[in-house]
C-alpha atoms as a PDB file:
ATOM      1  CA  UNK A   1     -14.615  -7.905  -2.114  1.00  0.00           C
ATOM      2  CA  UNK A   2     -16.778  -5.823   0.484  1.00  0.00           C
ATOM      3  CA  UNK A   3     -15.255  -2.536   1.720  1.00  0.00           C
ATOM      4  CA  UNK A   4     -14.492  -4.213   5.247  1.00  0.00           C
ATOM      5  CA  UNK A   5     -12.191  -6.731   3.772  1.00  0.00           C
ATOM      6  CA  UNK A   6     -10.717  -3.679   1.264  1.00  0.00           C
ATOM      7  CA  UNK A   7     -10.417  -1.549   4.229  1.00  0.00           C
ATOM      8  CA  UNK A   8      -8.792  -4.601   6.254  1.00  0.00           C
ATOM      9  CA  UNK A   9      -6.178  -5.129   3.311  1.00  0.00           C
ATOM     10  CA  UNK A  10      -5.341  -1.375   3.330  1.00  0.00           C
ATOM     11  CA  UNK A  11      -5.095  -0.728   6.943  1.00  0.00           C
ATOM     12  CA  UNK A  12      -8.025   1.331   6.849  1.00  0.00           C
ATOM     13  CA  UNK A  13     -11.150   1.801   9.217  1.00  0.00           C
ATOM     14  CA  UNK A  14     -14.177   0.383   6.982  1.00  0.00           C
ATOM     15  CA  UNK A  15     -15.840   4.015   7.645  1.00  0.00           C
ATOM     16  CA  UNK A  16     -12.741   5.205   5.772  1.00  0.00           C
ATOM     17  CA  UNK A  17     -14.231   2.930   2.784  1.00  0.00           C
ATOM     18  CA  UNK A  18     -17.143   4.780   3.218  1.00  0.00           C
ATOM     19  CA  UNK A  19     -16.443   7.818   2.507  1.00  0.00           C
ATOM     20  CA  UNK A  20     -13.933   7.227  -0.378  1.00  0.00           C
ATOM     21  CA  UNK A  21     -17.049   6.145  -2.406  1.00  0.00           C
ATOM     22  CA  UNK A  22     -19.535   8.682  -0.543  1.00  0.00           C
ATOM     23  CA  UNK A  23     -20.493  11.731  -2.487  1.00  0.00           C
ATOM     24  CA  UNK A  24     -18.880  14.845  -0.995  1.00  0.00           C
ATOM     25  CA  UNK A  25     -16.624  12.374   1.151  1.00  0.00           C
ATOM     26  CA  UNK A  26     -13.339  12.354   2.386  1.00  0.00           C
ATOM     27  CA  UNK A  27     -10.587  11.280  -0.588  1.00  0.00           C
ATOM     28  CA  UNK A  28      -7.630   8.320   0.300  1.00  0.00           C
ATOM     29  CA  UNK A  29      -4.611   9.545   0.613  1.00  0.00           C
ATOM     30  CA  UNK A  30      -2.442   8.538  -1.700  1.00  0.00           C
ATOM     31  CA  UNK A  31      -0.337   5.952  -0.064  1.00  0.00           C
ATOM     32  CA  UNK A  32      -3.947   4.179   0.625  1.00  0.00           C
ATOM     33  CA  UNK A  33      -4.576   4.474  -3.047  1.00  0.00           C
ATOM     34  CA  UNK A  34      -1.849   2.468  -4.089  1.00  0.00           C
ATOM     35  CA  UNK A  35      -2.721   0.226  -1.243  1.00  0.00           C
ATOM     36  CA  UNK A  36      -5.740  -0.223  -3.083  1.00  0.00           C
ATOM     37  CA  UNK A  37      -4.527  -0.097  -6.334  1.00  0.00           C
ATOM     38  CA  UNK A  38      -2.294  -3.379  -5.218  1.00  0.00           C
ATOM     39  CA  UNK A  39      -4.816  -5.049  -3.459  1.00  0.00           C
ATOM     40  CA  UNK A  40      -7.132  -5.121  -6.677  1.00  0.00           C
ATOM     41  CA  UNK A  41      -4.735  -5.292  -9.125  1.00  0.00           C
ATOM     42  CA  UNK A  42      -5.365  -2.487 -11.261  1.00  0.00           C
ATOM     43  CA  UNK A  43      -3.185   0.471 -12.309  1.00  0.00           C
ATOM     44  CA  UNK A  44      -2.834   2.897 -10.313  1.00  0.00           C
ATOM     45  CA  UNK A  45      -3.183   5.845 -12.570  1.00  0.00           C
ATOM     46  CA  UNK A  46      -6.100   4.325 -13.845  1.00  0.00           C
ATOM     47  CA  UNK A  47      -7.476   4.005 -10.179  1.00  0.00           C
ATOM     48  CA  UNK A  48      -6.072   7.974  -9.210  1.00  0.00           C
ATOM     49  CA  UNK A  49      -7.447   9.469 -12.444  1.00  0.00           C
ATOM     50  CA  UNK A  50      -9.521   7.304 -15.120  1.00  0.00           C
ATOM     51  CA  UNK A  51      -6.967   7.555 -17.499  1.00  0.00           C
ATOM     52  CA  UNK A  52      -5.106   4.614 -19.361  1.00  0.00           C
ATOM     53  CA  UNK A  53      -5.820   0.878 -18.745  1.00  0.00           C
ATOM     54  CA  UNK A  54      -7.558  -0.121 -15.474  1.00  0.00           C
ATOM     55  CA  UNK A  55      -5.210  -3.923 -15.642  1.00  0.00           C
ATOM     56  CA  UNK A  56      -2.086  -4.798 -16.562  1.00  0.00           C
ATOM     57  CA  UNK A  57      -2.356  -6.685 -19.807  1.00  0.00           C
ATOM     58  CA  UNK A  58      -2.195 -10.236 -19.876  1.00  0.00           C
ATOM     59  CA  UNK A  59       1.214 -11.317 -21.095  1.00  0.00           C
ATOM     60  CA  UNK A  60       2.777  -8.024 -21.130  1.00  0.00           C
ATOM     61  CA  UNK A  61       6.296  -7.747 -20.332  1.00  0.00           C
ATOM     62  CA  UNK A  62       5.603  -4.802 -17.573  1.00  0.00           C
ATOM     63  CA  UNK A  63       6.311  -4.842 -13.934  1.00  0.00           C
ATOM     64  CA  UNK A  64       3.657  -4.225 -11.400  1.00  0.00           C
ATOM     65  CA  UNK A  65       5.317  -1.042  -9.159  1.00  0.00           C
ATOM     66  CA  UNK A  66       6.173  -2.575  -5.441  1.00  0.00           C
ATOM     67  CA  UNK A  67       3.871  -0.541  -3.473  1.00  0.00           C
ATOM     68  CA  UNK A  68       4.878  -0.964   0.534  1.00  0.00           C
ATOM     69  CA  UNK A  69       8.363  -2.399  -1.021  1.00  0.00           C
ATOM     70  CA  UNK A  70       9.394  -3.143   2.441  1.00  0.00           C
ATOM     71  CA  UNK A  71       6.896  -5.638   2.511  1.00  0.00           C
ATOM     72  CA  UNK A  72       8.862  -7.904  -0.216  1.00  0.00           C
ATOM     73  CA  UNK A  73      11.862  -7.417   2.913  1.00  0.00           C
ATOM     74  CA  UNK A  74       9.674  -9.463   5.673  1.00  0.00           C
ATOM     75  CA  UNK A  75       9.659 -12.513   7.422  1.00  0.00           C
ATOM     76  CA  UNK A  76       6.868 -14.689   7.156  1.00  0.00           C
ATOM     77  CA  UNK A  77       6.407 -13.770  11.080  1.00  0.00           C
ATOM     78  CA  UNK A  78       6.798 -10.356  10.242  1.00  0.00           C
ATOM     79  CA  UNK A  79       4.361 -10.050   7.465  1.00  0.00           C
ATOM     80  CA  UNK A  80       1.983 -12.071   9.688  1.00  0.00           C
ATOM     81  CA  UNK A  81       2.076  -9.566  12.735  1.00  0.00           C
ATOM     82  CA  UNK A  82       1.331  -6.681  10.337  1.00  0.00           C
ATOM     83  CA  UNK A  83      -1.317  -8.497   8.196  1.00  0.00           C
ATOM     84  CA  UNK A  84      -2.814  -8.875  12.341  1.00  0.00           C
ATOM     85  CA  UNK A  85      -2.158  -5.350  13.539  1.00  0.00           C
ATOM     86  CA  UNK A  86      -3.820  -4.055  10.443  1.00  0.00           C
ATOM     87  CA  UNK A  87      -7.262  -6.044  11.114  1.00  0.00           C
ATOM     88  CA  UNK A  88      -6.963  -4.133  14.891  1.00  0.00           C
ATOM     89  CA  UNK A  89      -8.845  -1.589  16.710  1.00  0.00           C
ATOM     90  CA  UNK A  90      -7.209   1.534  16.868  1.00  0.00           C
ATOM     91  CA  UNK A  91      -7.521   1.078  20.373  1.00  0.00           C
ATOM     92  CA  UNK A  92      -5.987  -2.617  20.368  1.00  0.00           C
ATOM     93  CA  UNK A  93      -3.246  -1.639  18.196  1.00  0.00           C
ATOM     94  CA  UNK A  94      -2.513   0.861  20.829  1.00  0.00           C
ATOM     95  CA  UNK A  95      -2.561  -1.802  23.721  1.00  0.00           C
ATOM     96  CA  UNK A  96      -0.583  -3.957  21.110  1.00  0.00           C
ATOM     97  CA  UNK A  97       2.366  -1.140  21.197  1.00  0.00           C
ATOM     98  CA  UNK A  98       2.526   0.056  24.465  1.00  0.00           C
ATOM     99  CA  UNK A  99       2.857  -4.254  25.126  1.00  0.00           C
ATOM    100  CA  UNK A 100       5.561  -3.981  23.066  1.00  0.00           C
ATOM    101  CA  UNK A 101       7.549  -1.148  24.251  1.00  0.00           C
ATOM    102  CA  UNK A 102       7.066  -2.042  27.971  1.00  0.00           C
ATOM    103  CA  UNK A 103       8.886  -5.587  26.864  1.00  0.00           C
ATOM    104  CA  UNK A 104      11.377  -3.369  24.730  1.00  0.00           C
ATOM    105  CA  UNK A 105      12.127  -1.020  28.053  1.00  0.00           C
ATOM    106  CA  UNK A 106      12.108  -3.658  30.014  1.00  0.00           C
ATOM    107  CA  UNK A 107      14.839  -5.893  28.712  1.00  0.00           C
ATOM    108  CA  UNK A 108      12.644  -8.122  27.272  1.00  0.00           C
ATOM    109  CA  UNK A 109      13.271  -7.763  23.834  1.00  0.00           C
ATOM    110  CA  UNK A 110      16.274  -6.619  22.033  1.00  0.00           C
ATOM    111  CA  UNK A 111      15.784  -3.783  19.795  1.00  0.00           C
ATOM    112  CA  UNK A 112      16.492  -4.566  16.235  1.00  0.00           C
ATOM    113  CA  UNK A 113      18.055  -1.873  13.589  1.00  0.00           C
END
């Protein structure tokens, strides 16, 4: 996977990537980390530390933790507008919001809660 498509996937700027794995870089923080941890599949412990297993074993009665749990909550539409906004701009997903709350302020859309 290149760091684009990682960064993509996390909701990171590929720069962000970067420096992760850049010598005297910036560190994720840690809800990227398990963002990362779930979007390769290994442990995140493992990922955060070195220590223990870097995969689940094969087999193993364990559950995988629900990172983003919300995400098991969404709509097909719902995960497909985020899986979008995440590949945006920062400046797009700005346009993208201020779209949204003009149609929110302006009737156009009910607000959900």
């Amino acid at each position: 996977m290149t760091k684009s498509e990682l960064a993509r996937r996390v909701g990171v700027h590929p720069s962000a990537c970067i420096q992760w794995e850049t010598e005297g870089g910036t560190h994720p923080k840690v809800e990227h980390l398990a963002h990362v941890a779930a979007v390769l599949d290994v442990r995140f412990e493992w990922l955060a530390t070195g220590r223990g297993e870097m995969r689940y074993l094969p087999g193993a009665r364990e559950e995988r933790p629900a990172y983003g749990e919300a995400g098991a909550r969404l709509s097909s539409d719902e995960k497909r507008l985020l899986e979008i906004y995440r590949g945006l701009t920062p400046r797009k997903r700005k346009a993208v919001l201020e779209l949204l709350d003009g149609a929110v302020a302006g009737g156009e859309l009910k607000k959900s809660k």
